[in-house]
C-alpha atoms as a PDB file:
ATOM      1  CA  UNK A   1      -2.896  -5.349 -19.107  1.00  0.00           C
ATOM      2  CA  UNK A   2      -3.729  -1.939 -21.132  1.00  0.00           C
ATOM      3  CA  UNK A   3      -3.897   0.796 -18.789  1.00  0.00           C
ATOM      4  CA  UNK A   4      -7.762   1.428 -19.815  1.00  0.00           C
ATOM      5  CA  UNK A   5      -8.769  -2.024 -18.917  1.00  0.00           C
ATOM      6  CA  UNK A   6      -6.885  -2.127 -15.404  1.00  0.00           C
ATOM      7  CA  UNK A   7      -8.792   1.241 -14.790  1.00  0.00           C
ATOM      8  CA  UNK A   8     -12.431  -0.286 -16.155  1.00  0.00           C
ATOM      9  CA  UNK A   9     -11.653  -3.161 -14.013  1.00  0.00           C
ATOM     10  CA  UNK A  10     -11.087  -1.774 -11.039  1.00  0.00           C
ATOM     11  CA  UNK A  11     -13.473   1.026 -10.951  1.00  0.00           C
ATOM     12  CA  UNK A  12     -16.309  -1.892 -10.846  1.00  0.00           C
ATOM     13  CA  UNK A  13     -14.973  -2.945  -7.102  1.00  0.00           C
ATOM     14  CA  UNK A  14     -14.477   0.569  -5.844  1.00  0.00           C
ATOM     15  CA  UNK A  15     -16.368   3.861  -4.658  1.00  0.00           C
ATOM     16  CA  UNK A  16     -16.185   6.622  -7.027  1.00  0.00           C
ATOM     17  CA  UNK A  17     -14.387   8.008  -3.908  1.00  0.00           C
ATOM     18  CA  UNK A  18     -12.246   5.397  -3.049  1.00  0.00           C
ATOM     19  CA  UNK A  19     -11.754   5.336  -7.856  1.00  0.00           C
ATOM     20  CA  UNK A  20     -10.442   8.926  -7.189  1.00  0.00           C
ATOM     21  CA  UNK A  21      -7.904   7.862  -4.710  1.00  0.00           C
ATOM     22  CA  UNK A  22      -7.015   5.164  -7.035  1.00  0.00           C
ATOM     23  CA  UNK A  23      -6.653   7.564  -9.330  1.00  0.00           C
ATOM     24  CA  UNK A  24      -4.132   9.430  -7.310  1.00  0.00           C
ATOM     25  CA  UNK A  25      -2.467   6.948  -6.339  1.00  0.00           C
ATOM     26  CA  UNK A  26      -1.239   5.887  -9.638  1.00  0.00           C
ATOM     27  CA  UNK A  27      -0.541   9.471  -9.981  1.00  0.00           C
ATOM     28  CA  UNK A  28       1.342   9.630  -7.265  1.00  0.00           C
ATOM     29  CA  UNK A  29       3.072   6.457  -7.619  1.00  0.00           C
ATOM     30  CA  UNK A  30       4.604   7.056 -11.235  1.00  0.00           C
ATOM     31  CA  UNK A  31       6.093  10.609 -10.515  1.00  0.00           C
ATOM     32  CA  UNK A  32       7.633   8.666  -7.403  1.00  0.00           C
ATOM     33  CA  UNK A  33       8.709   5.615  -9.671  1.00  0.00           C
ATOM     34  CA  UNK A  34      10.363   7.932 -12.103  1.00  0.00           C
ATOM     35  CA  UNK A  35      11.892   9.864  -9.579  1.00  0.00           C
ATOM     36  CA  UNK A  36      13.566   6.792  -7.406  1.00  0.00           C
ATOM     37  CA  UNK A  37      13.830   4.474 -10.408  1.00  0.00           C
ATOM     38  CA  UNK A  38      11.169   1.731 -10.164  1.00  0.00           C
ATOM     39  CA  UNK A  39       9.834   0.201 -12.721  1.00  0.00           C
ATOM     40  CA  UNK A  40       6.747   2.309 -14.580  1.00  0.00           C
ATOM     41  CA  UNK A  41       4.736  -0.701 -16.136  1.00  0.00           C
ATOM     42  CA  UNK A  42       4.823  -2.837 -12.699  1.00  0.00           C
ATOM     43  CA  UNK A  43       3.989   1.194 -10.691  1.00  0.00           C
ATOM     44  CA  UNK A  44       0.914   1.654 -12.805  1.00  0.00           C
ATOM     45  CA  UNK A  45      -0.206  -2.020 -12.657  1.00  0.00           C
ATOM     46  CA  UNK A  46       0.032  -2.182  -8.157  1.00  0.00           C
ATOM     47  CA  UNK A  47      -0.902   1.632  -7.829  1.00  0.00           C
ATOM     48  CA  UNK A  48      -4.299   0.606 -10.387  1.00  0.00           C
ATOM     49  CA  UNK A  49      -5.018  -2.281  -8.554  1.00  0.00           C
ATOM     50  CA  UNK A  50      -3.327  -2.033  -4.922  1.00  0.00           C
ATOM     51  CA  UNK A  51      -7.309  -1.131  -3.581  1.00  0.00           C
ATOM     52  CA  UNK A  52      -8.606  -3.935  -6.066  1.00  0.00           C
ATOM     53  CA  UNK A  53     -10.402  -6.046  -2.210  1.00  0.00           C
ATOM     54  CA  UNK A  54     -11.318  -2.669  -0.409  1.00  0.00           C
ATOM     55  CA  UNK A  55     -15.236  -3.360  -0.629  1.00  0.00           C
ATOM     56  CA  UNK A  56     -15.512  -7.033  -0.727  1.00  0.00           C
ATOM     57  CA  UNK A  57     -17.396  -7.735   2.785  1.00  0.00           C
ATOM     58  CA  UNK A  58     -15.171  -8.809   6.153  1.00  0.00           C
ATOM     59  CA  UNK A  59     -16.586 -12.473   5.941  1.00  0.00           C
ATOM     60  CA  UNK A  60     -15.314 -12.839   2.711  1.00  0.00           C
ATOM     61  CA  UNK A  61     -12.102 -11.258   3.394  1.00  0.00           C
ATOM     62  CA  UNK A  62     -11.579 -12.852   6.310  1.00  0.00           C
ATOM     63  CA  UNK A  63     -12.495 -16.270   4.890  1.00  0.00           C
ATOM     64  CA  UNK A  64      -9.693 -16.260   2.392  1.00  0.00           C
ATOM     65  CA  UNK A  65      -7.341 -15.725   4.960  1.00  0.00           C
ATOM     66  CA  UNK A  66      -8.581 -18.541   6.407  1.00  0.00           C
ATOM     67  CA  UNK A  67      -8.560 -20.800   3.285  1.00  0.00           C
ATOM     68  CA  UNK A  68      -5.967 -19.591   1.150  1.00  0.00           C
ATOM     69  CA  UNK A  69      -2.923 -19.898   4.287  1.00  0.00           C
ATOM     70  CA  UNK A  70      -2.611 -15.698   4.783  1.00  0.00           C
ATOM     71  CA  UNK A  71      -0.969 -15.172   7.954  1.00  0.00           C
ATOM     72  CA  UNK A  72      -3.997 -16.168  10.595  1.00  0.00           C
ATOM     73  CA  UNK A  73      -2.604 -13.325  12.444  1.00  0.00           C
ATOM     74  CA  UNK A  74      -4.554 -10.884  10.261  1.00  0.00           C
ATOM     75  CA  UNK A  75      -7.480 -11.961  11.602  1.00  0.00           C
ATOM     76  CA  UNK A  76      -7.057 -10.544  14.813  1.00  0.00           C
ATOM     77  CA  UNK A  77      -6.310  -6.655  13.683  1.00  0.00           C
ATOM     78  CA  UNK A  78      -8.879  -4.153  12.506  1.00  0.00           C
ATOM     79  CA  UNK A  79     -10.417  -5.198   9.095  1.00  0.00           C
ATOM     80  CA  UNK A  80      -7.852  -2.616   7.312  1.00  0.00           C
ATOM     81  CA  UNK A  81      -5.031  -4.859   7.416  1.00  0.00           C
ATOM     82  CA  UNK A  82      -6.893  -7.280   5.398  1.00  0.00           C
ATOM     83  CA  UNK A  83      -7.409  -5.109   2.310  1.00  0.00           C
ATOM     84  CA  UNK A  84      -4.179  -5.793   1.095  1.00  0.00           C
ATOM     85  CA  UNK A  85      -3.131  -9.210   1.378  1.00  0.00           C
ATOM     86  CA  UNK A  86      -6.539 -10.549  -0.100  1.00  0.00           C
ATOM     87  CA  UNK A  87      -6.253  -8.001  -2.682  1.00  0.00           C
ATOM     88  CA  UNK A  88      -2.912  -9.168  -4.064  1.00  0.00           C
ATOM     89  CA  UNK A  89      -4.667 -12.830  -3.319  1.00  0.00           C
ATOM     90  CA  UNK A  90      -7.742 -11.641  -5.617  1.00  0.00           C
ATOM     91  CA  UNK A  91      -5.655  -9.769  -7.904  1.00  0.00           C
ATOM     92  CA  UNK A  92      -3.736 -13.313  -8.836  1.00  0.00           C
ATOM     93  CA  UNK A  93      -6.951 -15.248  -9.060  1.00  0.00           C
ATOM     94  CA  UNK A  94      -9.790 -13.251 -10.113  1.00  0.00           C
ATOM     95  CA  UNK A  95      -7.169 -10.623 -13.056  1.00  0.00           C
ATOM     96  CA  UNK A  96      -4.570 -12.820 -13.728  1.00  0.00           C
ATOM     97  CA  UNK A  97      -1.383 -10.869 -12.261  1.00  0.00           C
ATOM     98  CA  UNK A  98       0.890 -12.987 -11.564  1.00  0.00           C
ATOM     99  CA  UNK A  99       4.454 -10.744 -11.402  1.00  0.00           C
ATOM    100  CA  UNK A 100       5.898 -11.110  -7.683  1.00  0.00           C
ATOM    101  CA  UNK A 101       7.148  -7.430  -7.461  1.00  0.00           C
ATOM    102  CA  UNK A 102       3.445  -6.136  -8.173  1.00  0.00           C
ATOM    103  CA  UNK A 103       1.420  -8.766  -5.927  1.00  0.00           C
ATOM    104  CA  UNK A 104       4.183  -7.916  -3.546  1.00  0.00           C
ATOM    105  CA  UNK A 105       3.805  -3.701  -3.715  1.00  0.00           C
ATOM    106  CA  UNK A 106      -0.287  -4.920  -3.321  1.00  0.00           C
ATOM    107  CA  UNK A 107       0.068  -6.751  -0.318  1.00  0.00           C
ATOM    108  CA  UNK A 108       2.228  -4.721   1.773  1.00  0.00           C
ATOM    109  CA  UNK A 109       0.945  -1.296   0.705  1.00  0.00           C
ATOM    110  CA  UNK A 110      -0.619  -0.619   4.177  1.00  0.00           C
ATOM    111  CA  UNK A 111       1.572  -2.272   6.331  1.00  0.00           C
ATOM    112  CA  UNK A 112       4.655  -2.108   4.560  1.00  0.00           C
ATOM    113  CA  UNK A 113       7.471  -4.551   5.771  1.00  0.00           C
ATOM    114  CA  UNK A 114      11.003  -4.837   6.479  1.00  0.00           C
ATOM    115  CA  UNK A 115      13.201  -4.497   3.586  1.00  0.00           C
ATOM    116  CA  UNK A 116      10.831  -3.169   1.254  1.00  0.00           C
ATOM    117  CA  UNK A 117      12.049  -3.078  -2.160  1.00  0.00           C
ATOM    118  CA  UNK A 118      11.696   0.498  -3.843  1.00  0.00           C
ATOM    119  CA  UNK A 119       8.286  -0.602  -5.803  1.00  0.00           C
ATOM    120  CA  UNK A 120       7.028  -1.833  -2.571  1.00  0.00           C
ATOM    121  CA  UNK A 121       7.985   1.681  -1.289  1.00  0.00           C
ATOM    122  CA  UNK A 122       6.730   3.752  -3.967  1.00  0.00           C
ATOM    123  CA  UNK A 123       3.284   2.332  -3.455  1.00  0.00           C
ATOM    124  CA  UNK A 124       3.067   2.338   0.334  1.00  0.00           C
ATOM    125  CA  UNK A 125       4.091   6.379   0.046  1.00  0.00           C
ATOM    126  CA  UNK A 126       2.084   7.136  -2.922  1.00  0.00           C
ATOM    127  CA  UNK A 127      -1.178   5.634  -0.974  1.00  0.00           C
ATOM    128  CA  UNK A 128      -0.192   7.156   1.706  1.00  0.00           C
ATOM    129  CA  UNK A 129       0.596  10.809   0.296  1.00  0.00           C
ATOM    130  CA  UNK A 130      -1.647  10.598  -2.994  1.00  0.00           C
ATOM    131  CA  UNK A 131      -3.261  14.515  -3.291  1.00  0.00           C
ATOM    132  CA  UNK A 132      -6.380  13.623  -2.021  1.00  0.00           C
ATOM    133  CA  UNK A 133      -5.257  12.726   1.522  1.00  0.00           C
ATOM    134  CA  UNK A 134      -5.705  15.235   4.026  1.00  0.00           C
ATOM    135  CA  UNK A 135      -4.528  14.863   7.735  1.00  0.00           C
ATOM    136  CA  UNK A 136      -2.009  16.195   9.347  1.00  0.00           C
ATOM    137  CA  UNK A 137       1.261  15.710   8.606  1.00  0.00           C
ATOM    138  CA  UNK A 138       0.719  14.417   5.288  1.00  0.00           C
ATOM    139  CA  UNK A 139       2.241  17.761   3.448  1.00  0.00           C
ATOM    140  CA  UNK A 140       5.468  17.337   5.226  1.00  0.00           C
ATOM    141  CA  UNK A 141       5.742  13.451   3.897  1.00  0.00           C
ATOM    142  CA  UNK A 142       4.470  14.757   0.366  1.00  0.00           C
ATOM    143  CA  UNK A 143       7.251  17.386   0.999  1.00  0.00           C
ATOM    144  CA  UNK A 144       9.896  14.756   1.760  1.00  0.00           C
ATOM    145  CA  UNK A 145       8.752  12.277  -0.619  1.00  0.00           C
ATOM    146  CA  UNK A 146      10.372  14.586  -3.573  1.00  0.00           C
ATOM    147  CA  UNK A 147      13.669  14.656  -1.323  1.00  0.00           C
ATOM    148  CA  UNK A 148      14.177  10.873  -0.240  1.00  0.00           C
ATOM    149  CA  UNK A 149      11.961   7.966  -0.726  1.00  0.00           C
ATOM    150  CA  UNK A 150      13.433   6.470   2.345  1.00  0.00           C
ATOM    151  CA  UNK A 151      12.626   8.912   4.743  1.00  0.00           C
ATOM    152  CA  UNK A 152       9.207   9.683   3.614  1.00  0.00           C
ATOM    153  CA  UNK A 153       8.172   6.360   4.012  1.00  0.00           C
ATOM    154  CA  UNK A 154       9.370   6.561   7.569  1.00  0.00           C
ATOM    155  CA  UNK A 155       7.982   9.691   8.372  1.00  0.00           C
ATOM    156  CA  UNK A 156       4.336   8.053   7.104  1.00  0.00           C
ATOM    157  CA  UNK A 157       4.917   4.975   8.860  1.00  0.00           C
ATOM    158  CA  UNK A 158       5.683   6.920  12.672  1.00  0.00           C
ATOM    159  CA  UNK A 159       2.420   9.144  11.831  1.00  0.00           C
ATOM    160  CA  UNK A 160       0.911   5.866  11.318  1.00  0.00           C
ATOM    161  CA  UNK A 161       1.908   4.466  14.497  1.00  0.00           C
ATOM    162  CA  UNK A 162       1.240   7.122  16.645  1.00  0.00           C
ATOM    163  CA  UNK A 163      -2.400   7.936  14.931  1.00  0.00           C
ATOM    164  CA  UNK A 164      -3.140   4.121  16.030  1.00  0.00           C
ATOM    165  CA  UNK A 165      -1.637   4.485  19.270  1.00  0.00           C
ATOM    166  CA  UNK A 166      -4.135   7.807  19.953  1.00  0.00           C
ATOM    167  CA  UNK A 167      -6.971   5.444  18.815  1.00  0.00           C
ATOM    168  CA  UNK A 168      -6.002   2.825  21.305  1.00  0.00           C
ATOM    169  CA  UNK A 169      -5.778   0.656  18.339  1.00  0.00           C
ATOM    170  CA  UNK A 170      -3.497  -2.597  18.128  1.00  0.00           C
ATOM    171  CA  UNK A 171      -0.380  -2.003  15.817  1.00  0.00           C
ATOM    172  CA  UNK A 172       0.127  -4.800  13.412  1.00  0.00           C
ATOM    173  CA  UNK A 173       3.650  -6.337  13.471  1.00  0.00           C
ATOM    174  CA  UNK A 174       4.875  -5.688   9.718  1.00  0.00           C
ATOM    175  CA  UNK A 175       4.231  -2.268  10.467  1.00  0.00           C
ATOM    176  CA  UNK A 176       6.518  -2.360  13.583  1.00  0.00           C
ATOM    177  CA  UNK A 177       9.193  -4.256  11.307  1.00  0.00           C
ATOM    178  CA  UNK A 178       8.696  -1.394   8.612  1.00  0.00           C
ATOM    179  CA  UNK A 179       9.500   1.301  10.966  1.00  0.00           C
ATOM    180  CA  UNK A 180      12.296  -0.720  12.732  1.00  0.00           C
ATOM    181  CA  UNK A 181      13.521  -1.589   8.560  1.00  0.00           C
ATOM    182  CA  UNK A 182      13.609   1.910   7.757  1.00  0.00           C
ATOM    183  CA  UNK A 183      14.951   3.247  10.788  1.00  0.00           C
ATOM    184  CA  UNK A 184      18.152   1.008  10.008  1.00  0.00           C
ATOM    185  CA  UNK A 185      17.862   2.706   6.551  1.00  0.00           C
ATOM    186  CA  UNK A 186      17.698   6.042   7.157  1.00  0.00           C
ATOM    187  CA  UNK A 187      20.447   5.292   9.932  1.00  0.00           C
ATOM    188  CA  UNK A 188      23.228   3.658   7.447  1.00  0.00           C
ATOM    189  CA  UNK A 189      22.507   6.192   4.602  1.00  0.00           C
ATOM    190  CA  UNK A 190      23.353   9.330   6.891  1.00  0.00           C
END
């Protein structure tokens, strides 16, 4: 799909805040492609759409998983988990996407998992780091991120964990396996 379209698409299901993070994302998420080697077309295409379910209402959300055999275990995290598996779920059905690798860099970009590929990890980081984020910590991932793709996404994924864990917030389990996946990474490349 043109670049244009994906864009025009999208921007009808999104915020013209959450179209500006969008925007970053894919942004983000080509410099990062470029720089670690994943491919550009299959980058732009995850990083335009990887928001693509963001709005659509909980019910709806959570009735897919219901219907459409996502992991029922979704349903019992906060509603942000859902985002992304529905999304790559909507993204097949509703645009017509049907490459693994992209539907794949979709669905895991806020959870990651264990053994993410590197266009899986290019789009969890570049959501994660994209110039409109501000929190802490974030400039010493974006910092990283130009360094080693690897140990970026880790850093993210521990400032993830412990955010949730100073919410009192439950800690989905892909997100455990991502951490645990790129701690055996990061351990075997030193």
């Amino acid at each position: 799909m043109d670049r244009n379209l994906a864009l025009e698409t999208v921007k009808k299901h999104l915020t013209e805040h959450r179209y500006v993070h969008t925007l970053g994302v894919l942004e983000t998420s080509l410099k990062l492609a470029q720089l670690y080697g994943a491919d550009l077309k299959k980058t732009e295409t995850a990083a335009i759409f990887h928001d693509y379910a963001k709005f659509r209402s909980k019910d709806e959300m959570r009735e897919i998983v219901k219907k459409e055999n996502l992991p029922q275990d979704l349903l019992l995290y906060g509603s942000e988990v859902l985002h992304a598996p529905v999304g790559a779920f909507l993204v097949k059905k509703e645009i017509g996407i049907y490459d693994e690798e992209v539907l794949s860099a979709i669905y895991y970009h806020t959870t990651g998992k264990g053994n993410m590929n590197t266009l899986e990890k290019v789009i969890f980081l570049a959501d994660y780091i994209e110039p409109n984020r501000q929190f802490p910590g974030v400039e010493e991932v974006r910092e990283e991120a130009g360094k080693n793709l690897d140990s970026a996404c880790l850093m993210a994924v521990k400032n993830t964990i412990n955010f949730l864990m100073r919410q009192n917030q439950k800690i989905y389990p892909l997100t455990l396996e991502t951490y645990n996946g790129l701690m055996d990474e990061t351990q075997v490349k030193k």
